[in-house]
Protein backbone atom coordinates (compact mmCIF):
# COMPACT_ATOMS: atom_id res chain seq x y z
CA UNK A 1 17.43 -11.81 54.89
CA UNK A 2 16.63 -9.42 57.50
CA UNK A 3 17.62 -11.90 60.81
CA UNK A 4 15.71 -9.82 63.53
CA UNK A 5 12.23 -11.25 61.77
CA UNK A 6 13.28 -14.82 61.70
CA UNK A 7 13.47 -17.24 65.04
CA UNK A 8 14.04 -21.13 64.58
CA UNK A 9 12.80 -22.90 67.41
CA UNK A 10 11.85 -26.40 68.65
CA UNK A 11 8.29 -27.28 67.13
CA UNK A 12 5.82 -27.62 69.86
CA UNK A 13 2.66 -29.68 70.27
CA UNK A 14 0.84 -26.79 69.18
CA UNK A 15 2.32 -26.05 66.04
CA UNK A 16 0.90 -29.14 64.22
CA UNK A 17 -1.44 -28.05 62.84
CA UNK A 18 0.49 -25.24 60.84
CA UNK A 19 3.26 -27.78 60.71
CA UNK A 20 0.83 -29.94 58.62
CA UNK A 21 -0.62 -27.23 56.61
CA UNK A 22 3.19 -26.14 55.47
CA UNK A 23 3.98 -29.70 54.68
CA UNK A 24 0.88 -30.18 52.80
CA UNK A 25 0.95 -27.11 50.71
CA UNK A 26 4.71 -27.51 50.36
CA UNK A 27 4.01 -30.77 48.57
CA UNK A 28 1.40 -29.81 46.36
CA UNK A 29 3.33 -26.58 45.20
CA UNK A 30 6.85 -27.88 45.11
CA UNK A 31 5.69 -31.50 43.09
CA UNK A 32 2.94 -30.36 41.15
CA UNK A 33 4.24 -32.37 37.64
CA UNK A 34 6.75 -34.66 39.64
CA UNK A 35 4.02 -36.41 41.71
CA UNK A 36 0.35 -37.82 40.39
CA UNK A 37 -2.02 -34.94 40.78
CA UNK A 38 -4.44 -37.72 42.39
CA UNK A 39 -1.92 -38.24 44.48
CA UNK A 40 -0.99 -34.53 45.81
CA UNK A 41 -5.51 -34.16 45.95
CA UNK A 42 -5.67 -36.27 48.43
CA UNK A 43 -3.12 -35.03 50.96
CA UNK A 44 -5.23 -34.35 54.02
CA UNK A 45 -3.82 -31.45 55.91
CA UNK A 46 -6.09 -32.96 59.33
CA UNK A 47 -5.00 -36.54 58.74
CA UNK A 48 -1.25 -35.05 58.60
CA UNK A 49 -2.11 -32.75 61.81
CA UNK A 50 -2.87 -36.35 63.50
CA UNK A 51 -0.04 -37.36 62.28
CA UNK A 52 2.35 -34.96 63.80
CA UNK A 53 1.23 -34.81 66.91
CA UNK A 54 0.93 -38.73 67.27
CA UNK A 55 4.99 -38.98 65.81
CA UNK A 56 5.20 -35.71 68.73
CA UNK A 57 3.92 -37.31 71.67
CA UNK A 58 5.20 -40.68 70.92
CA UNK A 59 9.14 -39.50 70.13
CA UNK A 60 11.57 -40.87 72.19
CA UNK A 61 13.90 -37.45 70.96
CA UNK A 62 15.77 -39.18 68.64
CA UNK A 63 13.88 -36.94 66.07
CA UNK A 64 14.12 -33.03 66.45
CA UNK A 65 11.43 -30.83 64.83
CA UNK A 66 12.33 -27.48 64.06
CA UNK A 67 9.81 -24.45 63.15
CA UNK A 68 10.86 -21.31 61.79
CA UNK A 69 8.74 -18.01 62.42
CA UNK A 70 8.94 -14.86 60.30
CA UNK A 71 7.31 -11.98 61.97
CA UNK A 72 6.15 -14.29 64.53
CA UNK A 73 3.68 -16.52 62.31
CA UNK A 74 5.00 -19.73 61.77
CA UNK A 75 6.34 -20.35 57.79
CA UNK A 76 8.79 -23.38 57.58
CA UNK A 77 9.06 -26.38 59.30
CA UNK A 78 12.40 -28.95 59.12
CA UNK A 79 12.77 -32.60 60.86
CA UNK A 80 16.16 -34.31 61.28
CA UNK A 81 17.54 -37.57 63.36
CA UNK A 82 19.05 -40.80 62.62
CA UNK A 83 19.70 -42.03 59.27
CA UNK A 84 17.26 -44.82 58.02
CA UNK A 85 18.95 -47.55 57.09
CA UNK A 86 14.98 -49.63 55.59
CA UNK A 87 13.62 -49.85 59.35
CA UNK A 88 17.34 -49.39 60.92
CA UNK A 89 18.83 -46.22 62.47
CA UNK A 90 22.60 -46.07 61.90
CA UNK A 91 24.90 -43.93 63.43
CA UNK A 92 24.66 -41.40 60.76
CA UNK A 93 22.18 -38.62 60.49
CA UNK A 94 19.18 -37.78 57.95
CA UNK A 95 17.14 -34.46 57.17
CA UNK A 96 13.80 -35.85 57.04
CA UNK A 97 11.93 -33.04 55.68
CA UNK A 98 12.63 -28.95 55.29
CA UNK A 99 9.41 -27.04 53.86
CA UNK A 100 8.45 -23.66 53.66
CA UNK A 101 5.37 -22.26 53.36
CA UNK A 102 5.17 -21.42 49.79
CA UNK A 103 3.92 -17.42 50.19
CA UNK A 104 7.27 -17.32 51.70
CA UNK A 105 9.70 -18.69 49.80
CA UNK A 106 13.26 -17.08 48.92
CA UNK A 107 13.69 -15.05 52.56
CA UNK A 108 16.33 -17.24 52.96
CA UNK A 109 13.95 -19.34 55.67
CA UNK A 110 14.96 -23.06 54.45
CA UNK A 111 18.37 -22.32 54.28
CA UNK A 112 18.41 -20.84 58.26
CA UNK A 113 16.16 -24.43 59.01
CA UNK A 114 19.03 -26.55 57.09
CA UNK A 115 22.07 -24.85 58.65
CA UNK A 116 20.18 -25.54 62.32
CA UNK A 117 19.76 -29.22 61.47
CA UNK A 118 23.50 -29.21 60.28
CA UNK A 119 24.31 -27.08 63.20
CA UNK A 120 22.69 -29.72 65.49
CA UNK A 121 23.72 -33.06 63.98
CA UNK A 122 27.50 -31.68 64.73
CA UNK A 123 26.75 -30.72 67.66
CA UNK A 124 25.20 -34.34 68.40
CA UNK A 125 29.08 -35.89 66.99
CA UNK A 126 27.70 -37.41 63.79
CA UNK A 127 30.02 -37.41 60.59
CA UNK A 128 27.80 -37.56 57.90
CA UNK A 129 24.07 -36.83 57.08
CA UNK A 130 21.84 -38.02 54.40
CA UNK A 131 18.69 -36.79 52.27
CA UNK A 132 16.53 -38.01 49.75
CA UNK A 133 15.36 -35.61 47.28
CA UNK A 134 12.89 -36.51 44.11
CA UNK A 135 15.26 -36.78 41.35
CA UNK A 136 13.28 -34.52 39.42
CA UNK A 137 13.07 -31.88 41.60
CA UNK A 138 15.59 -29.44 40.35
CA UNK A 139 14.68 -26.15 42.15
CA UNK A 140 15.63 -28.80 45.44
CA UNK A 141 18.34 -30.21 44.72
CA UNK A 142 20.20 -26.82 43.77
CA UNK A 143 19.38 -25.28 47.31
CA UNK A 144 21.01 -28.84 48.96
CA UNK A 145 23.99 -28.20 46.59
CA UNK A 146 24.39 -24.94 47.35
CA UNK A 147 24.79 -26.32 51.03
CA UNK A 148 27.15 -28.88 50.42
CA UNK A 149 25.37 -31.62 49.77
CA UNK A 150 26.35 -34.20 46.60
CA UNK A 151 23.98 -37.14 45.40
CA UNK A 152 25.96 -40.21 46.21
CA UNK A 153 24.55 -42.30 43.23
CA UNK A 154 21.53 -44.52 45.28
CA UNK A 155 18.54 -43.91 43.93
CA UNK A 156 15.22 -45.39 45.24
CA UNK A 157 11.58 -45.43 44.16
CA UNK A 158 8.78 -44.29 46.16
CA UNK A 159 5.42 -45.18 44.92
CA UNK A 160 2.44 -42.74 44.64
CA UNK A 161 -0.90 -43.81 43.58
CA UNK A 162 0.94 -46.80 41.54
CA UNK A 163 3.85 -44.47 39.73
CA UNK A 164 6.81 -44.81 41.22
CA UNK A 165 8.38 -42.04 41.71
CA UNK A 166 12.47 -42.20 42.01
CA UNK A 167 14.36 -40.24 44.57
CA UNK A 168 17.92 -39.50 45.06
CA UNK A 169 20.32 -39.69 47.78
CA UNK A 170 22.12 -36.99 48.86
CA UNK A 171 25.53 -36.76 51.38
CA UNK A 172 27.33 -34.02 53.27
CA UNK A 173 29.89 -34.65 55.69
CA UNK A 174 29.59 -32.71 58.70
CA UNK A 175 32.02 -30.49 61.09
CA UNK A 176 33.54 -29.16 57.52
């Protein structure tokens, strides 16, 4: 990875849009064959724009959104802040999302948003963070291995379009 072409920065109001776009494109790439195609169809890349910037105005900065830029566009995207505990934040911490835009994957862009996020959460004092991670989703949960992370054995259900669609839990302590 050539480091002078990549910047991870704070997303901004502005980047929604691309944000959403990334996210959207991510999911339809990455879980085409692990997700209902009816269900990856309708993803809305506007209605997830609204999204973000609703979630982004309304924050309380609990939640930090990270964008990554190669060359200066914007191609990756990672969220991180408390662990969900149902509707409960817990002391720990949780990667909510790292995607990449898929024209750009293996520069090594995912990995720099992860290590910021890990990077962060230390930085923040918290011992542990979580992920969830479609058990199916192999190519995934090799890059969170190679990072350290381990499923702990919960697994969990998500439903799309009436499948449900099991995830696993993954752990990595932090500060190590």
């Amino acid at each position: 990875m050539d480091d002078d072409r990549l910047l991870i920065r704070p997303m901004t109001l502005a980047d929604c849009d691309r944000v959403a776009e990334i996210r959207v494109r991510g999911w339809q790439s990455a879980y085409r064959g692990l997700i209902p195609q009816s269900y990856l169809d309708a993803m809305s890349v506007a209605r997830d724009a609204e999204r973000h910037r609703t979630r982004f105005v309304q924050g309380d900065g609990s939640v930090v959104n990270l964008v990554a830029e190669w060359d200066g566009e914007v191609t990756g995207w990672a969220c991180h802040g408390p662990y969900r505990d149902g509707e409960v934040r817990t002391a720990d911490a949780e990667l909510y999302a790292v995607y990449v835009d898929p024209r750009h994957y293996g520069r090594g862009i995912g990995h720099a948003l992860l290590l910021e996020a890990l990077w962060n959460r230390t930085a923040l004092g918290h011992d542990r963070m979580y992920l969830w991670v479609l058990r199916d989703n192999s190519r995934a949960r090799r890059f969170y291995e190679r990072a350290g992370f381990a499923p702990d054995g919960t697994e969990e259900p998500f439903e799309a379009d009436g499948v449900p669609v099991p995830e696993v839990r993954y752990t990595r302590a932090l500060g190590t």
